[in-house]
C-alpha atoms as a PDB file:
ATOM      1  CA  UNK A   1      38.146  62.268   7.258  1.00  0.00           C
ATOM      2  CA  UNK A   2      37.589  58.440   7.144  1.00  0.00           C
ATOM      3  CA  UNK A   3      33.763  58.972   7.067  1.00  0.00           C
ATOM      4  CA  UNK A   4      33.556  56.162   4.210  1.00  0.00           C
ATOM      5  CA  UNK A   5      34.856  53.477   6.719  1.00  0.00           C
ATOM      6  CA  UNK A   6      31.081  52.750   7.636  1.00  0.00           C
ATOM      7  CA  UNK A   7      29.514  51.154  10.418  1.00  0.00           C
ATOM      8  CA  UNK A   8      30.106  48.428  12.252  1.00  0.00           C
ATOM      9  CA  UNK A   9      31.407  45.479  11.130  1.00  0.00           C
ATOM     10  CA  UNK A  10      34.163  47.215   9.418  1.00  0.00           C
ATOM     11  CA  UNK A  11      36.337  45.138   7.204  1.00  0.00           C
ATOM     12  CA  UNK A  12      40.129  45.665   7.401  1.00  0.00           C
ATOM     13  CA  UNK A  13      39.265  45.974   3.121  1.00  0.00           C
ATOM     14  CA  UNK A  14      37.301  49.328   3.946  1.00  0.00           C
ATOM     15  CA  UNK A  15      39.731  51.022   6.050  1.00  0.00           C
ATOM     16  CA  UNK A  16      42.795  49.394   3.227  1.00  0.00           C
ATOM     17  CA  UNK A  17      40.715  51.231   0.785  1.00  0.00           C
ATOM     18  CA  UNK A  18      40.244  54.423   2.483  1.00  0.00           C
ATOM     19  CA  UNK A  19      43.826  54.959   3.390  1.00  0.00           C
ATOM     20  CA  UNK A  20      45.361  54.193  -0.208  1.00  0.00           C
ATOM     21  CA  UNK A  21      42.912  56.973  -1.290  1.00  0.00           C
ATOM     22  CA  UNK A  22      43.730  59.357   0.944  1.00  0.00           C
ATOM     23  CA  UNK A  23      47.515  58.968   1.504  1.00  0.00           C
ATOM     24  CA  UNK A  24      50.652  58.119  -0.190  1.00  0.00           C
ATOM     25  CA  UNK A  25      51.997  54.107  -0.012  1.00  0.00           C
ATOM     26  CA  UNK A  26      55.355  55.803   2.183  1.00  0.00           C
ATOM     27  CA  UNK A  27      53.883  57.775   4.187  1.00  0.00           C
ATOM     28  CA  UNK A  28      54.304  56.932   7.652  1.00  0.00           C
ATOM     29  CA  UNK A  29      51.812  56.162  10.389  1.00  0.00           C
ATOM     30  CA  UNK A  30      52.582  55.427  14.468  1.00  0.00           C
ATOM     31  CA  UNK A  31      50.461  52.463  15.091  1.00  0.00           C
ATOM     32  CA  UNK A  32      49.355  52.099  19.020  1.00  0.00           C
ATOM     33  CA  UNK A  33      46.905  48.937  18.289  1.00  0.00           C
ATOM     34  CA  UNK A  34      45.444  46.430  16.122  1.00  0.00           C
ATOM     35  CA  UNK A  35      42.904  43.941  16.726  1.00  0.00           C
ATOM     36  CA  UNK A  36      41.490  41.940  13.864  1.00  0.00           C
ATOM     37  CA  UNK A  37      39.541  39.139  12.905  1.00  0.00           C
ATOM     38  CA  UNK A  38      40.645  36.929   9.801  1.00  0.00           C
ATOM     39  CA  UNK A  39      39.702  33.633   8.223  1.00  0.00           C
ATOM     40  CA  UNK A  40      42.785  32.976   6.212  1.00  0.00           C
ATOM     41  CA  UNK A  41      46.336  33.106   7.785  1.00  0.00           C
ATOM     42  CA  UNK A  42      47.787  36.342   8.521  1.00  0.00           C
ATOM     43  CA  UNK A  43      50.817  36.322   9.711  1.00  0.00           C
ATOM     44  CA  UNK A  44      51.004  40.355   9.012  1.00  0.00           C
ATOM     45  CA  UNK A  45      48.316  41.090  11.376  1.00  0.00           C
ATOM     46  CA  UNK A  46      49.665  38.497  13.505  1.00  0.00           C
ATOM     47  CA  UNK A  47      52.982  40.333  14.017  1.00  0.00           C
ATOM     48  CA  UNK A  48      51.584  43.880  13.892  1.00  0.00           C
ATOM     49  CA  UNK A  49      49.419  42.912  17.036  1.00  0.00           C
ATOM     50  CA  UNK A  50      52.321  41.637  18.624  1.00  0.00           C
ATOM     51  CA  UNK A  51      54.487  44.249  17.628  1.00  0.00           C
ATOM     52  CA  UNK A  52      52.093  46.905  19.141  1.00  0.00           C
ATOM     53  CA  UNK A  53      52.000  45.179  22.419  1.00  0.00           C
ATOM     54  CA  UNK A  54      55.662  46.200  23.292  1.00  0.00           C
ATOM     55  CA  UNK A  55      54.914  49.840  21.865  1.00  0.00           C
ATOM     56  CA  UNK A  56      54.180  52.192  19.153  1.00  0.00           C
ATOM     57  CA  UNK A  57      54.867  50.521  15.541  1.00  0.00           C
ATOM     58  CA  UNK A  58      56.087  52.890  12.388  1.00  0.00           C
ATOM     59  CA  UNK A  59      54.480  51.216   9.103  1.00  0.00           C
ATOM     60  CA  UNK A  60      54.205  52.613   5.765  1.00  0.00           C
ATOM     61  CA  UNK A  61      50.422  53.281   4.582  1.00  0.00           C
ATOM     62  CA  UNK A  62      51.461  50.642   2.181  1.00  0.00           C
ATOM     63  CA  UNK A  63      52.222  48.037   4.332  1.00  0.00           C
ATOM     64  CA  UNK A  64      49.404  48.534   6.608  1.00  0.00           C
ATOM     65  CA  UNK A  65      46.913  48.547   3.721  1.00  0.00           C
ATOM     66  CA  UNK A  66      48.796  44.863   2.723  1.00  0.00           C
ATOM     67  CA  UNK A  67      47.611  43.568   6.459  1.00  0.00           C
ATOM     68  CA  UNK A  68      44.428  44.563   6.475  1.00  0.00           C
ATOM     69  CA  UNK A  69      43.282  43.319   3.203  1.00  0.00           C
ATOM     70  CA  UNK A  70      43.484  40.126   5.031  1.00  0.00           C
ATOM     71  CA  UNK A  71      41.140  41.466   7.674  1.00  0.00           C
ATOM     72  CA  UNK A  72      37.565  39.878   7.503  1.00  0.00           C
ATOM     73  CA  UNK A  73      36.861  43.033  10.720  1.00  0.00           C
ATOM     74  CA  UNK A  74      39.159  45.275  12.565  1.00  0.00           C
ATOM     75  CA  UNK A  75      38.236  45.266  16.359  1.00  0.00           C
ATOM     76  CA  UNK A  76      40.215  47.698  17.113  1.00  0.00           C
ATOM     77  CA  UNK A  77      42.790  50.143  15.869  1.00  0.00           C
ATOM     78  CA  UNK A  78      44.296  53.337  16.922  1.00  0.00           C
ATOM     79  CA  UNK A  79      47.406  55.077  14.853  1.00  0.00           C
ATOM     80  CA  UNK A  80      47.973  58.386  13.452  1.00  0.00           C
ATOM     81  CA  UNK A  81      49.797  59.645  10.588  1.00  0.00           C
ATOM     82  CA  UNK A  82      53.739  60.591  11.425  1.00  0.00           C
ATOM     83  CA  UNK A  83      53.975  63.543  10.130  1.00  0.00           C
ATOM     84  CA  UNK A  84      50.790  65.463  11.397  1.00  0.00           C
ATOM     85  CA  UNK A  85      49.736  63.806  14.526  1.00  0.00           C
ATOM     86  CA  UNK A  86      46.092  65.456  14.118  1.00  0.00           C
ATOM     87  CA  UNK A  87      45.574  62.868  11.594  1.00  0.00           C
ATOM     88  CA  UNK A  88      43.909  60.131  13.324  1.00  0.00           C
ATOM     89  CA  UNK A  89      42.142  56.900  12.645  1.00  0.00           C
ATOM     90  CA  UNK A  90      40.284  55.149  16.103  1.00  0.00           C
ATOM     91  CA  UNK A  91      38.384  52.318  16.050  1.00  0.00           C
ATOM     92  CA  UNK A  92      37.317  50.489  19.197  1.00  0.00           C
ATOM     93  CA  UNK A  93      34.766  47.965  19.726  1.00  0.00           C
ATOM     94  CA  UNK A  94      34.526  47.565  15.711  1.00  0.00           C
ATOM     95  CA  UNK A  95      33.152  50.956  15.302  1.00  0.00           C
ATOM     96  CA  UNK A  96      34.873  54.139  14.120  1.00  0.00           C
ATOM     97  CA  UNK A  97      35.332  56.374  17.076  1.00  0.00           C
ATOM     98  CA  UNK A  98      35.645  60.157  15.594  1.00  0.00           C
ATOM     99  CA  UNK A  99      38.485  62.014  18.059  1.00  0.00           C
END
């Protein structure tokens, strides 16, 4: 799963992409961390990485896949779908770490 992410630099398009394919617009993910890189404003991202800070964020795949269109690279994220918690997206360092 996720293996059309790519390599490193991974846009926050790719992984928007890959989740809208995969998975419903409600379905719900935990979200433990985000860490992006953006040349327009994003004040989506901006929260979400706040957000995350003070603990585990519920988004809709929807939502998420709104904030990281605005990604130029995702850094880092770690969250895993709601309902099936071996359902797991990682990346660290800007490359896709398979659990």
């Amino acid at each position: 799963m996720f293996e059309s992410i790519g390599d490193s630099p991974i846009s926050g398009e790719a992984v928007a992409a890959e989740l809208a394919a995969q998975f419903g617009q409600d379905e719900r993910w935990l979200l433990f961390d985000i860490e992006t890189l953006t040349d327009v404003d994003a004040l989506a991202l901006g929260d979400l990485w706040s957000n995350t800070r003070q603990g585990p964020v519920a988004i809709t795949t929807g939502a998420l896949c709104s904030a990281l269109a605005l990604a130029s690279q995702v850094v880092s994220l770690d969250m895993q779908l709601d309902s099936d918690s071996t359902v797991q997206l990682l990346i660290e360092d800007g490359s896709r770490v398979i659990p």
